[in-house]
Protein backbone atom coordinates (compact mmCIF):
# COMPACT_ATOMS: atom_id res chain seq x y z
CA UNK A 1 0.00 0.00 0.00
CA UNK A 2 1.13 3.08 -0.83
CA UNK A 3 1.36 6.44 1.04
CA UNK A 4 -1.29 8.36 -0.92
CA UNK A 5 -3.41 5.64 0.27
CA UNK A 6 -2.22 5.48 3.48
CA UNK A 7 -3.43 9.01 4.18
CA UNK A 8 -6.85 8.99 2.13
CA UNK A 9 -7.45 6.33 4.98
CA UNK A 10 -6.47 8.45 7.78
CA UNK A 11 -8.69 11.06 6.28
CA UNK A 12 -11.32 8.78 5.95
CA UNK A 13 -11.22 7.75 9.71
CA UNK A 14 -10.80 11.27 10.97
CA UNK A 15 -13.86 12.22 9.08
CA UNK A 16 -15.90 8.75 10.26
CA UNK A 17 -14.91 10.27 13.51
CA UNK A 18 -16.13 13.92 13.49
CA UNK A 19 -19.19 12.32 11.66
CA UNK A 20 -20.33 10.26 15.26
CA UNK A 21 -19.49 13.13 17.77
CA UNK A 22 -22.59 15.22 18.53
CA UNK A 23 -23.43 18.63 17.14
CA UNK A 24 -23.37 20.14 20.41
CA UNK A 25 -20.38 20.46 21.64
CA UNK A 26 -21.65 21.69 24.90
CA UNK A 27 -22.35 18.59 27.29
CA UNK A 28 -25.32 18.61 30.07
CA UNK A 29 -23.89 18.45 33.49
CA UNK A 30 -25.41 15.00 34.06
CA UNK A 31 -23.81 13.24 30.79
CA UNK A 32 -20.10 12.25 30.70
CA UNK A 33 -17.67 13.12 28.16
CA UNK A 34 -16.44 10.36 26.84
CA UNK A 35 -16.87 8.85 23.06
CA UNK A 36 -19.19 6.60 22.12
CA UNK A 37 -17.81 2.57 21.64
CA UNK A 38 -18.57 2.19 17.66
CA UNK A 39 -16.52 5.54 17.51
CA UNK A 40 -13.46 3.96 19.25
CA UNK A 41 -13.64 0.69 17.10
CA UNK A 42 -14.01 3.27 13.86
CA UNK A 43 -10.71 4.75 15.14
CA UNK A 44 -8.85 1.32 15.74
CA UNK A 45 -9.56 -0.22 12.87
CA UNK A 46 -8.03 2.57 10.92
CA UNK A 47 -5.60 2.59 12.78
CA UNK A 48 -4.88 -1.17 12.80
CA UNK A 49 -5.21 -1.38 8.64
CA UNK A 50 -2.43 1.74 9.00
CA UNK A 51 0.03 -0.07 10.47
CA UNK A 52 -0.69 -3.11 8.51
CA UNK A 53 -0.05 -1.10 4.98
CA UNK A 54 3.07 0.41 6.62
CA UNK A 55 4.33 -2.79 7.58
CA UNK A 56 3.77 -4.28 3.99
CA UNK A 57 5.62 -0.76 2.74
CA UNK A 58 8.20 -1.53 4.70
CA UNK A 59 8.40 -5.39 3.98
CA UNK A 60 8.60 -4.53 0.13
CA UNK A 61 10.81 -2.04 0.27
CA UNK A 62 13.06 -4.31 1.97
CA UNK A 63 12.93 -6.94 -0.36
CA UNK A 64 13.46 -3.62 -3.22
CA UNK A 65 16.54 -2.96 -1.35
CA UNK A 66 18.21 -6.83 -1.29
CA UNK A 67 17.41 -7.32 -4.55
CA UNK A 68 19.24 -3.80 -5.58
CA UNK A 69 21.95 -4.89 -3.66
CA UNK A 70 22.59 -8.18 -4.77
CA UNK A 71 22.67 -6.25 -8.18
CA UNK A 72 25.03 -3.87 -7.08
CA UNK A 73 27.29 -6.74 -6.01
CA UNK A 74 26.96 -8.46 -9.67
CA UNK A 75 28.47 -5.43 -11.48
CA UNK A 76 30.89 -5.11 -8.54
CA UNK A 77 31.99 -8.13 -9.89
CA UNK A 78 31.85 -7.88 -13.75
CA UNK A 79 33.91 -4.47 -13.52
CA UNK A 80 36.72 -6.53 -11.01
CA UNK A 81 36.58 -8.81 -13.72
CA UNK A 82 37.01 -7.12 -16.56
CA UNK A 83 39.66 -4.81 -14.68
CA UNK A 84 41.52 -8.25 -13.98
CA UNK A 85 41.29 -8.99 -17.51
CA UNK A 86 42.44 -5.58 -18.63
CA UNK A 87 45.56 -5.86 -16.43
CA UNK A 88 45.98 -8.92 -17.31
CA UNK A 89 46.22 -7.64 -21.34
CA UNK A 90 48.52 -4.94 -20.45
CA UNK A 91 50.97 -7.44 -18.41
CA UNK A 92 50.83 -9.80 -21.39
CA UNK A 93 51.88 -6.35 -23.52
CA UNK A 94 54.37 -5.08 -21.59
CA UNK A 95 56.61 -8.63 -21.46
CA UNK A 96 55.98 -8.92 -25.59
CA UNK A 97 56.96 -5.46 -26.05
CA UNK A 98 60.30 -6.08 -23.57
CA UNK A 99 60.81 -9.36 -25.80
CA UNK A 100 60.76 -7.36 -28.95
CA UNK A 101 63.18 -5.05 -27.41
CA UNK A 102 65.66 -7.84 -26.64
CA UNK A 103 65.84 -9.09 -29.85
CA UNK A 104 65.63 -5.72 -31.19
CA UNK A 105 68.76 -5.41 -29.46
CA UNK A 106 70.22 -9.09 -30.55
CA UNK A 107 69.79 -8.03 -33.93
CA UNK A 108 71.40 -4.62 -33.44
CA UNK A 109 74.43 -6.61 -32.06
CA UNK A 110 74.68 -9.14 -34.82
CA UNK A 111 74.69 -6.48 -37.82
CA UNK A 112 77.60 -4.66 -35.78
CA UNK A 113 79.48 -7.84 -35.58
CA UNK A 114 78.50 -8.57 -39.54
CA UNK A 115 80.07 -5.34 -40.08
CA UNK A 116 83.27 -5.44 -38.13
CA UNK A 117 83.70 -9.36 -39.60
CA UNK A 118 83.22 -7.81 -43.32
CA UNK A 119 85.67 -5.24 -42.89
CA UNK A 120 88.21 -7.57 -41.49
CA UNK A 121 87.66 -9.83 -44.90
CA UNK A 122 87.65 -6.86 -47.16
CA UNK A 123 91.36 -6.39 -44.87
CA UNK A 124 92.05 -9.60 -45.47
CA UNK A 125 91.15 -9.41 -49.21
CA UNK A 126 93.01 -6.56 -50.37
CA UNK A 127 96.21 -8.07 -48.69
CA UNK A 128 95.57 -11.37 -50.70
CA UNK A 129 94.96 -9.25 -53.82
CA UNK A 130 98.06 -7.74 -53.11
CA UNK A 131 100.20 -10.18 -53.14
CA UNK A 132 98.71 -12.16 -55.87
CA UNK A 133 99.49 -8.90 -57.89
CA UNK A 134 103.19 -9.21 -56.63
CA UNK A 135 103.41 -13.23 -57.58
CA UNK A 136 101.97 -12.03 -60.78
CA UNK A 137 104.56 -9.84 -61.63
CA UNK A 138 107.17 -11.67 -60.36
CA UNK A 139 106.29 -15.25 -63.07
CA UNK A 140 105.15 -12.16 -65.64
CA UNK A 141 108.46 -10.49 -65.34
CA UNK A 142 110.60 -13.71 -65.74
CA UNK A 143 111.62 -12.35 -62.24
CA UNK A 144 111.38 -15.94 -60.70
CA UNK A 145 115.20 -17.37 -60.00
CA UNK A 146 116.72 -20.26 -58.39
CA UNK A 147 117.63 -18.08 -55.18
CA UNK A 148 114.14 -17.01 -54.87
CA UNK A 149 112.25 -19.95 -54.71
CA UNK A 150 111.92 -20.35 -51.15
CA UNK A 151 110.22 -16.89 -51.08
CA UNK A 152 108.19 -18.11 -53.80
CA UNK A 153 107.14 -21.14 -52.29
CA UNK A 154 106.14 -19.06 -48.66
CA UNK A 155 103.91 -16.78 -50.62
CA UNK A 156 102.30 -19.89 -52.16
CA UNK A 157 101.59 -21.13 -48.72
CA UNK A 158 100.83 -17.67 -47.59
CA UNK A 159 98.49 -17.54 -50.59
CA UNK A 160 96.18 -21.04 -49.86
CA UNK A 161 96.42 -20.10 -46.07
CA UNK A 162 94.47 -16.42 -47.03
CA UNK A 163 92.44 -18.85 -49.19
CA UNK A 164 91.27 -21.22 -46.17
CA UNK A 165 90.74 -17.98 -44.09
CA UNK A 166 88.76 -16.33 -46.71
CA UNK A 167 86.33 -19.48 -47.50
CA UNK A 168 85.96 -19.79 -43.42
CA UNK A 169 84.95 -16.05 -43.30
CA UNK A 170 82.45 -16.09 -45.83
CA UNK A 171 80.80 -19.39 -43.87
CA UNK A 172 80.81 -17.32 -40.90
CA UNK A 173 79.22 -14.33 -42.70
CA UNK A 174 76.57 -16.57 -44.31
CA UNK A 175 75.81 -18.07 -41.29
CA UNK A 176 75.55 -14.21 -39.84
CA UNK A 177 72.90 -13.51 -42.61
CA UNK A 178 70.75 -16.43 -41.80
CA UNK A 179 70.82 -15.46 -38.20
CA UNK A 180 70.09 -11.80 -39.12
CA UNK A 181 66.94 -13.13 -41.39
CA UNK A 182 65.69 -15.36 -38.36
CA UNK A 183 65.73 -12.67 -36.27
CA UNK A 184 64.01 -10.69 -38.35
CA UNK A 185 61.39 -13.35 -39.03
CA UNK A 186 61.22 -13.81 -35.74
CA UNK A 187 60.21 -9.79 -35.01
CA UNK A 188 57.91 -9.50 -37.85
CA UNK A 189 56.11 -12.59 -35.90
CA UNK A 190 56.26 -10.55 -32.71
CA UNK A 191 55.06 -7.55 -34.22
CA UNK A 192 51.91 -9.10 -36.01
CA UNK A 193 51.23 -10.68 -32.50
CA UNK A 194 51.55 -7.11 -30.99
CA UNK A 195 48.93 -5.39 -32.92
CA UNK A 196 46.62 -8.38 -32.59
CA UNK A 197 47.01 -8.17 -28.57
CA UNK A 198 46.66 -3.50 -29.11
CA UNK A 199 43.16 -4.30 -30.90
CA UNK A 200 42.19 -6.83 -28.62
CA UNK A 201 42.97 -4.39 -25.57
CA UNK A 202 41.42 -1.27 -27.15
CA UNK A 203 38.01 -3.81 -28.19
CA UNK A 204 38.15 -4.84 -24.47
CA UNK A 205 38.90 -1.12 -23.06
CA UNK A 206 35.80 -0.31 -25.70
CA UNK A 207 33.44 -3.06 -23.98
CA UNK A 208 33.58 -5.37 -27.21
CA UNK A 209 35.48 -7.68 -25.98
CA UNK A 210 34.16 -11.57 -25.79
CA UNK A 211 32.24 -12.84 -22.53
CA UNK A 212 33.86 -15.72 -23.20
CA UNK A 213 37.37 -14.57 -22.01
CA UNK A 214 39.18 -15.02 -25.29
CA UNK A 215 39.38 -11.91 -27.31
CA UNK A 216 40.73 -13.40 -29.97
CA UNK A 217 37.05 -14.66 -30.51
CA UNK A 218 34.59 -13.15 -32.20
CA UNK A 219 31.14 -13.29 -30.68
CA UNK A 220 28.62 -15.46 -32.02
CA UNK A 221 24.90 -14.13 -32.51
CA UNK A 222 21.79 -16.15 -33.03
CA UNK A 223 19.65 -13.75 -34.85
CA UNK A 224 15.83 -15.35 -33.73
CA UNK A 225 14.39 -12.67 -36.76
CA UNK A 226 14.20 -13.85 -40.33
CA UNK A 227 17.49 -15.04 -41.82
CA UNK A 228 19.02 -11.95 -43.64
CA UNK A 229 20.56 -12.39 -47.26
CA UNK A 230 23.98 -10.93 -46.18
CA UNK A 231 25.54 -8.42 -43.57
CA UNK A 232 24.58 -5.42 -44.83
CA UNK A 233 20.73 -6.63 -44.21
CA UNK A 234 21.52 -7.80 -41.10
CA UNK A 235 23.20 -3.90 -40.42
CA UNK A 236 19.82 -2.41 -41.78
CA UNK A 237 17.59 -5.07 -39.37
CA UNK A 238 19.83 -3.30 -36.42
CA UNK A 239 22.64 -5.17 -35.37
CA UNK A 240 25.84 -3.18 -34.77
CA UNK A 241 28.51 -5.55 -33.27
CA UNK A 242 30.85 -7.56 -35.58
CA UNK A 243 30.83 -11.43 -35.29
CA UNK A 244 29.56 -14.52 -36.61
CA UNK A 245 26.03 -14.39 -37.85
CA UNK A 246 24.29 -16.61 -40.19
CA UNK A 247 22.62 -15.68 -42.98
CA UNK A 248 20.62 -17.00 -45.88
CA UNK A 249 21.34 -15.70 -49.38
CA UNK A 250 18.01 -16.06 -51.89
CA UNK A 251 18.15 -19.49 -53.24
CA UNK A 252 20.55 -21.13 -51.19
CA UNK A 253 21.28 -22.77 -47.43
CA UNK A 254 22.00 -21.01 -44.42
CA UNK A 255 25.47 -20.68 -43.48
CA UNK A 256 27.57 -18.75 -41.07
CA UNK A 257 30.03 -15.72 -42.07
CA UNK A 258 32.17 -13.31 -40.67
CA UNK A 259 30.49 -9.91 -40.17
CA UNK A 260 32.50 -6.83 -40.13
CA UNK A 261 30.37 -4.35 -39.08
CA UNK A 262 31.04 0.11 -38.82
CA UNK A 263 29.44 3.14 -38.28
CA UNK A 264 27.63 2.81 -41.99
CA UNK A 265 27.64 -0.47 -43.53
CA UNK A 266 27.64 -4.25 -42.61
CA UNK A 267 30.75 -6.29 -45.26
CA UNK A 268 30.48 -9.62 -45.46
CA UNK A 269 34.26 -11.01 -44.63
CA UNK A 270 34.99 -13.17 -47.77
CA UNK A 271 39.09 -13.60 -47.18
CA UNK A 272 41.40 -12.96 -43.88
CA UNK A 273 45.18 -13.75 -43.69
CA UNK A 274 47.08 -11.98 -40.95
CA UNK A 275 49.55 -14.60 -39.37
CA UNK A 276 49.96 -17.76 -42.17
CA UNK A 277 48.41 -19.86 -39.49
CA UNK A 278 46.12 -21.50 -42.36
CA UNK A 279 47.64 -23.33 -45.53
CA UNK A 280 45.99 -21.52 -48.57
CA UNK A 281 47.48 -24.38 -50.90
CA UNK A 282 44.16 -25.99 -51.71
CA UNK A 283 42.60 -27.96 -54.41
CA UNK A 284 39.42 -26.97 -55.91
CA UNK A 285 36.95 -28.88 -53.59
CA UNK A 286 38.63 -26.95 -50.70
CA UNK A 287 37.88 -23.70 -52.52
CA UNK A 288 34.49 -24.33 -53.58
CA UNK A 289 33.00 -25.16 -50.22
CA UNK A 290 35.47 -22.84 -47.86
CA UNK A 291 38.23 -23.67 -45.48
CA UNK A 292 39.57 -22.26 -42.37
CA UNK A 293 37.99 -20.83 -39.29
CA UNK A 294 36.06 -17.99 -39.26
CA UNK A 295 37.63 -17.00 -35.88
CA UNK A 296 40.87 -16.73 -37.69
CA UNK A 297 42.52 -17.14 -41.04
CA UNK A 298 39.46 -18.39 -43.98
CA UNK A 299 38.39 -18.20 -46.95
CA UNK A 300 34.26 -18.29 -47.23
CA UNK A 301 34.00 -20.23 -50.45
CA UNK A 302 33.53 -19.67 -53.74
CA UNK A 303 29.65 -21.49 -53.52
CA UNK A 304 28.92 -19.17 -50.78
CA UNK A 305 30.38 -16.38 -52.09
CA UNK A 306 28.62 -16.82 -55.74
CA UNK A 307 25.24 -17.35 -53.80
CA UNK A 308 25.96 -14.10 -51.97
CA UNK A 309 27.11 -11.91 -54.78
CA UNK A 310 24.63 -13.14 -56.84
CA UNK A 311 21.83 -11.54 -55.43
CA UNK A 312 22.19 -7.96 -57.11
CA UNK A 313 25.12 -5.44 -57.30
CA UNK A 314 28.28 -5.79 -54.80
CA UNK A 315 31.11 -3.97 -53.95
CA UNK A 316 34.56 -5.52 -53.27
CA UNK A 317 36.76 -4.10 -50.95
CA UNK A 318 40.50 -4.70 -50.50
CA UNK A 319 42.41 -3.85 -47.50
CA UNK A 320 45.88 -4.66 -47.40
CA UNK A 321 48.45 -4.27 -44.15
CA UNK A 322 52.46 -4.33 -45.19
CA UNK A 323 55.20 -5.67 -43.17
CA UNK A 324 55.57 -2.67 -41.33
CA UNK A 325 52.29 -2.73 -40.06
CA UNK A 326 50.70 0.06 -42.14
CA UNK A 327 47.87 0.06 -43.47
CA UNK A 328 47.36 0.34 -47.34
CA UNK A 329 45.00 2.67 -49.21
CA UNK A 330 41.67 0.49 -49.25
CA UNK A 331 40.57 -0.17 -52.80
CA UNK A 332 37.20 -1.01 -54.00
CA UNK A 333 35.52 -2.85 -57.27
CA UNK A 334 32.44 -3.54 -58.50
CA UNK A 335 32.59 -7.55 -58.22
CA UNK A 336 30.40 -10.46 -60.19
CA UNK A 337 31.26 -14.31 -59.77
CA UNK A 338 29.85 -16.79 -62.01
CA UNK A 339 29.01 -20.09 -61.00
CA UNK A 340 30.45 -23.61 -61.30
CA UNK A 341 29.37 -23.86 -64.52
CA UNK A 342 31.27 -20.42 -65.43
CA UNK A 343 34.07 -22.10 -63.43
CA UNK A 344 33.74 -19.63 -61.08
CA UNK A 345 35.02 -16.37 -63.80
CA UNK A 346 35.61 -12.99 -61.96
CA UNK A 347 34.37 -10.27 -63.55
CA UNK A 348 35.90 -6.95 -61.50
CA UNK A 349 34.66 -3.55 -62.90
CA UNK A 350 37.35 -0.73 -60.77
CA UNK A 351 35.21 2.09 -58.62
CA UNK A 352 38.36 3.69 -56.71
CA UNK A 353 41.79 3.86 -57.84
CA UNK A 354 44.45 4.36 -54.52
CA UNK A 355 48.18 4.14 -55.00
CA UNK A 356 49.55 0.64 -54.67
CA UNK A 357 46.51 -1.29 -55.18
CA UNK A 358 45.25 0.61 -57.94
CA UNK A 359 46.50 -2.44 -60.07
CA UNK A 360 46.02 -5.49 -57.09
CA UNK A 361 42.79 -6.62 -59.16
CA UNK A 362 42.80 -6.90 -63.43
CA UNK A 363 40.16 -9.44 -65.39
CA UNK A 364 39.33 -9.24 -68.72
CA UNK A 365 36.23 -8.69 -70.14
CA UNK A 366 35.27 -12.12 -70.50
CA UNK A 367 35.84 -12.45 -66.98
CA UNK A 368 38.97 -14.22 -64.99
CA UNK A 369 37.94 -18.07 -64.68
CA UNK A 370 39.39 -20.06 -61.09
CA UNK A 371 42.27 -21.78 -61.44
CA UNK A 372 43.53 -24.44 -59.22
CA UNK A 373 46.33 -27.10 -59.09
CA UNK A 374 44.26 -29.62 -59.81
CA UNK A 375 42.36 -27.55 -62.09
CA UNK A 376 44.46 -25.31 -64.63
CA UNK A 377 41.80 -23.08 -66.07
CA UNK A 378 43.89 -19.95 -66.09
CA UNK A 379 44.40 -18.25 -69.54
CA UNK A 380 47.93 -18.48 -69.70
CA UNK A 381 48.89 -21.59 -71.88
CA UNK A 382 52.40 -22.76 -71.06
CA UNK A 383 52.04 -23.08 -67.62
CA UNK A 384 49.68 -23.49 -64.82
CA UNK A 385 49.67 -20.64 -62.40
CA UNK A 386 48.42 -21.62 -59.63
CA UNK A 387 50.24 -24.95 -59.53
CA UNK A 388 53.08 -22.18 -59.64
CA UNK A 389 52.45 -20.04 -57.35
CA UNK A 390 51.41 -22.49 -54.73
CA UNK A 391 47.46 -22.01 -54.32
CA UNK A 392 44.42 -20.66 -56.23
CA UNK A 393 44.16 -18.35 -58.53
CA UNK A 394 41.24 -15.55 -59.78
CA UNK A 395 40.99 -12.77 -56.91
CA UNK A 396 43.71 -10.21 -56.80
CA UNK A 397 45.49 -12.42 -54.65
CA UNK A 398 47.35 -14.60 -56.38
CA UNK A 399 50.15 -16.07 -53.31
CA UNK A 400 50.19 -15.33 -49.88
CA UNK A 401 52.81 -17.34 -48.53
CA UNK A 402 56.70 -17.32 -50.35
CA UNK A 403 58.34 -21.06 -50.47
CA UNK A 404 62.15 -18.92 -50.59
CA UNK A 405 61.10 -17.27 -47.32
CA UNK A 406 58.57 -19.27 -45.44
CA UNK A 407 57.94 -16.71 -43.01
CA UNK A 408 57.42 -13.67 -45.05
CA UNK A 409 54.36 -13.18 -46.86
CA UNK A 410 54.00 -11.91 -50.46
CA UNK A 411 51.05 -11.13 -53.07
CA UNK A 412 51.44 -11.80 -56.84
CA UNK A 413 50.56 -8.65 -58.59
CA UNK A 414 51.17 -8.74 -62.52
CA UNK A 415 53.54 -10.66 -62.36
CA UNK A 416 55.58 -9.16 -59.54
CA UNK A 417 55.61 -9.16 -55.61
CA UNK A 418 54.00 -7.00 -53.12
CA UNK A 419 54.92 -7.18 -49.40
CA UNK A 420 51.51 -7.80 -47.60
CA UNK A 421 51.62 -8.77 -43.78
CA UNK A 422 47.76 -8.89 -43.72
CA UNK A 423 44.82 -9.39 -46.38
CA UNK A 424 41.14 -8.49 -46.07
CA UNK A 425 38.51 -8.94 -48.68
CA UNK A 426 34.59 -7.89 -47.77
CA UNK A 427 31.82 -7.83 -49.83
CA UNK A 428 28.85 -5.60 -49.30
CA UNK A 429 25.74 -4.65 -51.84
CA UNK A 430 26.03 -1.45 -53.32
């Protein structure tokens, strides 16, 4: 009962009250002057169904108060945790970035002592030059006499002794360079795994992060409403947080991709590569139906991405991240995929030209057909391409991953290479 109520009662009473007293005020001298009985039963029984509302007041704002409490202690909680996890993150930055240091540092001191060893051989050389230049003379000249043949023979020996030291220094500088390279391998690993743990720190600092505890993660969202046809409808039905949804292009099965969603658009995530975690050498099967994991490195499928693009006019976009960790100017196409029976041509119409990539992406007219290892149906004749370059060919990216250097990665652009640390490729209607 509420306190309104409680004193419309009180009123009521009070007024019940007045109602039974006499008119008179003015009592005989006989008569006493006391109230009547019904008027002090009136009066207790308000008074009684008072306290009984106050007492239910009281009990249920008690209850109000535990259960705002017990709530109070629940985000109590969820902000210790996720200020646990936060320091956690930066802990887990600070001892990678002191690691990268270090071998910053290792590196630093091998290239000095690469140095110093290379000037001691070019030393080393120039003395052997010399007196090869001297011998030279000396069997030129006809200068070479019975006296002088011991001297002659100590220069020979002087000679293959410079030649031992020389071949020994040039192991030791080759061995140098391969240390220098794994190093360097080794930091370009360290400072892909760097950015990955800055994004997932400002994604946790941002809220985004997964309840799940792994931010590597991207959330996954049941959508109960009716299956969109691809990101971008799923952006215009509402949802705002990237992840894994699952959609349903027209005419074809439900299946779950990558959403990348911003400010103004939902893209469809049809390619990732960031750390060479995934093999991209397929065969064709592989590429038709997809591969990889959609929490990391994939590729969506050529099926799937046919039965999304498809559906009406799409826009590809390209972003590319180079070894350095900068970020590339983003170029977009207008993109159309046949299907299997097409063998899967590309045709790529360009929107925006930017810089480097302004020449990532190139089909002819006719349209680019798939080509495979176990399924050569590029247009050059003489060889197969993408038994060449180690993986599938059609999209602008041609190789990821370099055989010569297994931990760098490269892109095949017209017939040249590209430094790319990181690929992304989203689609998105127009």
């Amino acid at each position: 009962m509420k306190m309104p109520q409680f004193v419309i009662l009180l009123v009521t009473v009070l007024v019940q009250v007045a109602a039974g007293l006499p008119a008179d005020r003015r009592t005989p001298p006989s008569q006493d002057k006391h109230a009547s009985w019904d008027d002090v039963n009136v009066v207790a029984h308000g008074l009684l169904q008072l306290g009984l509302g106050l007492k239910e007041h009281v009990d249920k704002t008690k209850v109000g108060m535990r259960d705002v409490n017990a709530r109070l202690k629940a985000f109590n909680g969820t902000v210790a945790e996720l200020e646990r996890k936060q320091q956690e993150q930066g802990e887990a930055l600070r001892a990678r970035t002191k690691e990268v240091e270090e071998r910053d540092r290792l590196v630093a001191e091998l290239a000095e002592e690469l140095r110093v060893k290379a000037e001691e051989v070019k030393k080393q050389s120039e003395d052997i030059y010399s007196r090869m230049d001297r011998l030279e003379e000396k069997v030129n000249g006809g200068q070479v006499v019975e006296s002088d043949n011991m001297t002659g023979e100590a220069d020979v020996l002087l000679f293959s002794s410079c030649q031992r030291l020389l071949v020994a220094q040039n192991r030791r500088i080759d061995q140098l360079v391969e240390k220098i390279k794994q190093q360097q391998d080794k930091l370009e690993k360290q400072s892909l795994h760097l950015q990955a743990l800055r994004r997932d720190e400002d994604r946790a600092l941002r809220g985004e992060a997964a309840q799940s505890g792994n931010s590597s993660e991207f959330p996954v969202f049941l959508v109960p409403s009716e299956r969109a046809r691809d990101c971008q409808d799923l952006f215009v039905q509402g949802q705002r947080a990237s992840g894994v949804y699952s959609i349903q292009p027209e005419g074809s099965q439900p299946f779950n991709v990558l959403c990348e969603m911003t400010s103004e658009a939902g893209w469809t995530v049809i390619q990732k590569r960031y750390d060479g975690s995934q093999n991209f050498n397929q065969l064709w099967e592989r590429y038709k139906r997809g591969f990889g994991s959609l929490n990391g490195e994939f590729w969506l499928g050529l099926e799937n991405i046919h039965a999304i693009s498809k559906q009406g006019s799409y826009i590809l976009q390209v972003e590319l991240t180079d070894g350095a960790g900068r970020q590339l100017p983003v170029a977009r196409y207008r993109l159309r995929l046949d299907g299997e029976e097409e063998k899967f041509s590309l045709h790529l119409e360009e929107e925006s030209s930017s810089g480097v990539q302004e020449k990532v992406m190139s089909t002819r007219a006719s349209g680019l057909p798939f080509s495979t290892a176990d399924r050569d149906n590029d247009l050059a004749a003489e060889v197969n391409c993408a038994e060449l370059l180690s993986g599938a060919t059609s999209l602008a990216l041609r190789r990821l991953h370099s055989q010569t250097d297994q931990q760098r990665f490269k892109m095949w652009v017209l017939a040249s290479f590209i430094p790319v640390a990181a690929v992304l490729l989203l689609l998105k209607e127009d």
